[in-house]
Protein backbone atom coordinates (compact mmCIF):
# COMPACT_ATOMS: atom_id res chain seq x y z
CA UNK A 1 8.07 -8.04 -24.43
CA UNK A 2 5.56 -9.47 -26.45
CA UNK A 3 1.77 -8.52 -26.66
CA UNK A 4 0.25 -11.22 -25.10
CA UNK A 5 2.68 -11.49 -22.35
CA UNK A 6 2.09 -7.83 -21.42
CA UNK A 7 -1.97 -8.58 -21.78
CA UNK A 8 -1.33 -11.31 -19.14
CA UNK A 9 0.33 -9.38 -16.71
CA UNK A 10 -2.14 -6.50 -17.30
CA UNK A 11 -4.34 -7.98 -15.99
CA UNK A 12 -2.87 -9.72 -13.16
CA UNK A 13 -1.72 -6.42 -12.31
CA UNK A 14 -5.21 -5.68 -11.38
CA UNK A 15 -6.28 -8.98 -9.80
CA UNK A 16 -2.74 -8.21 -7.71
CA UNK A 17 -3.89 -4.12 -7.04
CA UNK A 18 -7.77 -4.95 -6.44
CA UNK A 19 -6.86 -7.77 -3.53
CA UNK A 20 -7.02 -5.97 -0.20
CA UNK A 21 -3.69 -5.35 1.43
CA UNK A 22 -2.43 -2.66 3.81
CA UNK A 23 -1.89 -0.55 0.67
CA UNK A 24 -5.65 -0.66 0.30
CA UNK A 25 -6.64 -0.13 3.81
CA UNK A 26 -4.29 3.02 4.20
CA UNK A 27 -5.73 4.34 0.85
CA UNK A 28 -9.34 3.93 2.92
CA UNK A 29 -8.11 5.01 5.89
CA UNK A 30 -6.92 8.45 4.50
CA UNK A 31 -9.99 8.93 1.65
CA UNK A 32 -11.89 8.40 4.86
CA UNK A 33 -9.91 11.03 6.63
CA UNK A 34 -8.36 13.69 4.74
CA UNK A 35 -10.49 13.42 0.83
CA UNK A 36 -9.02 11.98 -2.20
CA UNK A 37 -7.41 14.73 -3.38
CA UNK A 38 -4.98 14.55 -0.10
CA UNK A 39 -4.56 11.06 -0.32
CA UNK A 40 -2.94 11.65 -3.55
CA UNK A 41 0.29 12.37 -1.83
CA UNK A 42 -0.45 9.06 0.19
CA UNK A 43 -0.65 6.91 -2.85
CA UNK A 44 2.19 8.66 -4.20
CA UNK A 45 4.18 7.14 -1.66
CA UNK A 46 2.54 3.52 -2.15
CA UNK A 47 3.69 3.69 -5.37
CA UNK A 48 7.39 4.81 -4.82
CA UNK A 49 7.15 1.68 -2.17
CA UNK A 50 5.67 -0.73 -4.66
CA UNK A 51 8.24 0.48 -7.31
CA UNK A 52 11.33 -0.40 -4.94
CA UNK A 53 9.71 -3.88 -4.41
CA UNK A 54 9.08 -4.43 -8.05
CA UNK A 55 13.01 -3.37 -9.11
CA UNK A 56 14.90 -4.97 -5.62
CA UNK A 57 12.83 -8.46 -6.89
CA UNK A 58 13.32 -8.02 -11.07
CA UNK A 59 17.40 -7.77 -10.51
CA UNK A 60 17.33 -10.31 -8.45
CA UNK A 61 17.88 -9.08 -4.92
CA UNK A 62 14.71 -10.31 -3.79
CA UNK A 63 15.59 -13.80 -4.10
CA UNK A 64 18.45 -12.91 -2.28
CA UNK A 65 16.19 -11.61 0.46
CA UNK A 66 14.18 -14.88 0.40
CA UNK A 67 17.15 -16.94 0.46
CA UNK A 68 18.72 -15.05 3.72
CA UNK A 69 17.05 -15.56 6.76
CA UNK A 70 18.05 -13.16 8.93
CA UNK A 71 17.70 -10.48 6.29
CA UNK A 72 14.13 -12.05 5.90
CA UNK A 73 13.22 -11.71 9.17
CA UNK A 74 14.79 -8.28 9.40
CA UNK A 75 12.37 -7.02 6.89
CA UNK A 76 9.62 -8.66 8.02
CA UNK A 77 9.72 -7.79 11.72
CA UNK A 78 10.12 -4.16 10.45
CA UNK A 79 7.07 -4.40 8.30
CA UNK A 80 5.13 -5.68 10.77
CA UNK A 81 6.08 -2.97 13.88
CA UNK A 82 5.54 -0.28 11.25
CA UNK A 83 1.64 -1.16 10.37
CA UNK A 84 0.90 -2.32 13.75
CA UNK A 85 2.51 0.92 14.88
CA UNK A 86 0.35 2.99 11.96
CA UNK A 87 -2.38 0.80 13.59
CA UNK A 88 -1.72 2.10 17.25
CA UNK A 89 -1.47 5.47 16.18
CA UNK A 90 -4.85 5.21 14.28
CA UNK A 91 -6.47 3.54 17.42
CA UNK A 92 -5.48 6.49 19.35
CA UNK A 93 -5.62 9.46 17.11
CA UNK A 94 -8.05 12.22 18.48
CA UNK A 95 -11.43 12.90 16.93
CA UNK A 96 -13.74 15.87 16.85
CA UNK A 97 -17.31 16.36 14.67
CA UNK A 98 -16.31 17.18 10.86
CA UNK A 99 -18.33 20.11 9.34
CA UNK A 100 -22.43 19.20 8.27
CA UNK A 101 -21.27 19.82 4.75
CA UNK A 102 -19.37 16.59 4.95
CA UNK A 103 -16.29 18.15 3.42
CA UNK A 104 -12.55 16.88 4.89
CA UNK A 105 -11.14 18.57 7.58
CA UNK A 106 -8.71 21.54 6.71
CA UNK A 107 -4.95 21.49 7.28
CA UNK A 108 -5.02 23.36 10.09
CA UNK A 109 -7.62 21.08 12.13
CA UNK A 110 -4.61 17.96 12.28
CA UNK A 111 -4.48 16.71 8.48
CA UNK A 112 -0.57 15.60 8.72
CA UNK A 113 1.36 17.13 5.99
CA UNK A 114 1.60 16.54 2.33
CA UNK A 115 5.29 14.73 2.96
CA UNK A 116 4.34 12.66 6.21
CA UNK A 117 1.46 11.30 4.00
CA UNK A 118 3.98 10.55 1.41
CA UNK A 119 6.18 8.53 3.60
CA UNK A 120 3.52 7.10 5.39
CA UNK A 121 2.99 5.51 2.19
CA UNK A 122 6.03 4.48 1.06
CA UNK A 123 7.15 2.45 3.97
CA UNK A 124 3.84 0.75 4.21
CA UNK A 125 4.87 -0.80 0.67
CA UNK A 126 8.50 -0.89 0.77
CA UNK A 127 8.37 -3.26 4.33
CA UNK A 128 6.03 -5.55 3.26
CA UNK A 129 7.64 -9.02 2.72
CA UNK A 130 4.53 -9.94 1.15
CA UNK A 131 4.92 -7.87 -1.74
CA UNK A 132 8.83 -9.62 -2.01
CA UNK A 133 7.53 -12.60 -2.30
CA UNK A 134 5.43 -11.81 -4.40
CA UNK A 135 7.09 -10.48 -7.36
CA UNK A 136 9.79 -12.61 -6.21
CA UNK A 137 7.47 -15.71 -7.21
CA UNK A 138 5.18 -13.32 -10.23
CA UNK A 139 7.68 -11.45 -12.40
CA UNK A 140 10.00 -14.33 -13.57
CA UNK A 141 6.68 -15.80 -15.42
CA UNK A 142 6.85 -12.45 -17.63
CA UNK A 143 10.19 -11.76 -18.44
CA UNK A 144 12.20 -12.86 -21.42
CA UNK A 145 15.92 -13.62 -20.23
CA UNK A 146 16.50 -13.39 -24.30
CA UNK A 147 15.60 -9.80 -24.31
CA UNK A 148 17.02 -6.37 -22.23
CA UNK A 149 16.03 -6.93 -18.38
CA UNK A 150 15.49 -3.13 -17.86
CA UNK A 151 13.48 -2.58 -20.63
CA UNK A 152 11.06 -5.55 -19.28
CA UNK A 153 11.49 -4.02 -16.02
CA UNK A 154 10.46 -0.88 -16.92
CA UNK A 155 7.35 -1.84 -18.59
CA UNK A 156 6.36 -4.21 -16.09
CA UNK A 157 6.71 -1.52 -13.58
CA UNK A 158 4.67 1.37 -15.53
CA UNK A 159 2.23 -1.16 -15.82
CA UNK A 160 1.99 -1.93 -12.05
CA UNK A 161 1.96 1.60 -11.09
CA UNK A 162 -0.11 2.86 -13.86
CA UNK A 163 -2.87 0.58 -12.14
CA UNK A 164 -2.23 0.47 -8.50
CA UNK A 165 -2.38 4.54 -8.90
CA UNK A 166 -6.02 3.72 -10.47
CA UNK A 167 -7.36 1.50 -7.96
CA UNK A 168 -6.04 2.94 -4.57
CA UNK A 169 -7.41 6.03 -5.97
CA UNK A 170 -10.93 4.41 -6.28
CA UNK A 171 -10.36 2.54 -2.54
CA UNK A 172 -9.94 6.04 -1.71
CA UNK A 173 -13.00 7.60 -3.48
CA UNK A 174 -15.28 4.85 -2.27
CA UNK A 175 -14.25 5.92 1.26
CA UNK A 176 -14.45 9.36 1.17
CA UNK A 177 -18.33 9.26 -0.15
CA UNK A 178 -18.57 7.97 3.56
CA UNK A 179 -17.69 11.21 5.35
CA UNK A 180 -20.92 12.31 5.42
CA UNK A 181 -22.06 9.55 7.52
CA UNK A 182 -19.16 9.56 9.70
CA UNK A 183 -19.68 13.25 11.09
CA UNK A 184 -19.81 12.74 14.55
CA UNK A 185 -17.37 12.20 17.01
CA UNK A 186 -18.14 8.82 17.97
CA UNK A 187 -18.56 8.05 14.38
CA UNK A 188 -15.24 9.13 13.75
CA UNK A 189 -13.68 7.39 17.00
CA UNK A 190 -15.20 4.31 15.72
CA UNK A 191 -13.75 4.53 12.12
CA UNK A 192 -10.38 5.35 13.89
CA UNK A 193 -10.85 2.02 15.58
CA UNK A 194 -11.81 -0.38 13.12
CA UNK A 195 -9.06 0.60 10.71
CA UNK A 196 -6.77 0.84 13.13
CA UNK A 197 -7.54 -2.46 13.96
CA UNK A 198 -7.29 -3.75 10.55
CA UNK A 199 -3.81 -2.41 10.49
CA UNK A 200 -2.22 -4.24 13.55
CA UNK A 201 -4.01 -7.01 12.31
CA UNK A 202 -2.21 -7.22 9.04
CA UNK A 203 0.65 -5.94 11.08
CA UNK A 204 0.29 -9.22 13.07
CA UNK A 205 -0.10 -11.15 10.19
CA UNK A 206 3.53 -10.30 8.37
CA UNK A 207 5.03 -12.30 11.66
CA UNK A 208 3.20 -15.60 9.55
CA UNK A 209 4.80 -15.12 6.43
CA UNK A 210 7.85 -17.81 5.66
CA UNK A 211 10.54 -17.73 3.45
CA UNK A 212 9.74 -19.66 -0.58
CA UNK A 213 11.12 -22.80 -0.18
C-alpha cells in the first residue's frame, strides 16, 4: 500500500471514528457509568465488532450482504432489537447516589462483569448494517487489486482499530469527568434515561437504512 494512500485513509479513519454512532454513545454510556479504565473491556469488544465488519466487507462478503435482501434485513432487524434492547435496559436500570468522592461504583454495587462489557461491545459493532455499508462503499477506494488483499487488509484494519481504540477511549474519558456532577440519584436516573434514549433511537434508526443500489 502506498504512503499516500495509507495517509488518506488515516485520516478518514478518524473523520469515520470521531462521527457519533452507537459505538460512541456506549463508550459514554459506560465512562459515565463504570470509569474508563472498565470501559476498556467495553471498547475491547467494539473493536473485535468493528474488526469483523472491516474483514466480512474487504473479502467481499459484505457486498454479498448488500446484494441479498433477506440477509440484509436479517442483520439489520437484529442490529436494531439489540441497541433498542441495550436502550430499554439502560432506561430501566436501577440507580442509587455514587460516593461524594465522585469515584465509579465498585464491582460489587452492579458494575456487570469484565466479559458482559466485552460482548456488550462487540455486538453493538458487529450488527450494525451501517458499518457494512460502510466499508462496503469506503475500503475498495484504498485497496490495490495489483497487490496481496490480506496484507492491505491487515493494515487497513490496524489502522482502524489503532484509532477507534483512541477515540472511544477519549468519548469515554470526557464522560467520566462528569461523575462528579451526576452523584445523585435522580442525576443518575436521568443520565440512565437520556442515553438510553439515544440508544433506541439509533436502534430505531437501523430500520431506515436501505440496501446500495
Amino acid at each position: 500500500m502506498a504512503l499516500q494512500v495509507w495517509l488518506a485513509y488515516f485520516l478518514a479513519a478518524w473523520a469515520i471514528a470521531l462521527s457519533p454512532g452507537s459505538g460512541a454513545v456506549l463508550s459514554m454510556t459506560h465512562g459515565l457509568a463504570y470509569g474508563v479504565r472498565k470501559t476498556s473491556a467495553t471498547i475491547a469488544g467494539l473493536q473485535l465488532g468493528l474488526a469483523v465488519i472491516l474483514l466480512v466487507a474487504g473479502v467481499g462478503v459484505g457486498a454479498l450482504l448488500l446484494a441479498s435482501a433477506t440477509a440484509f434485513t436479517v442483520v439489520k432487524f437484529a442490529g436494531a432489537a439489540y441497541l433498542i434492547w441495550l436502550g430499554w435496559k439502560q432506561w430501566r436500570s436501577p440507580v442509587s447516589a455514587r460516593p461524594a468522592s465522585g469515584e465509579a461504583l465498585p464491582a460489587q454495587a452492579g458494575v456487570p462483569r469484565a466479559r458482559e462489557r466485552f460482548l456488550t461491545g462487540f455486538f453493538t459493532n458487529v450488527t450494525n448494517p451501517k458499518g457494512i455499508v460502510f466499508m462496503v462503499a469506503v475500503l475498495p477506494q484504498f485497496i490495490d487489486p495489483q497487490r496481496a488483499l490480506w496484507l492491505q487488509l491487515l493494515v487497513l484494519l490496524v489502522t482502524t482499530i489503532g484509532v477507534d481504540w483512541v477515540v472511544m477511549h477519549g468519548y469515554a474519558f470526557l464522560a467520566s469527568r462528569a461523575q462528579r456532577w451526576l452523584a445523585t440519584a435522580r442525576a443518575r436516573r436521568t443520565q440512565n434515561r437520556v442515553f438510553g434514549g439515544v440508544l433506541m433511537a439509533m436502534g430505531a434508526s437501523l430500520l431506515l437504512v436501505k440496501r446500495a443500489a
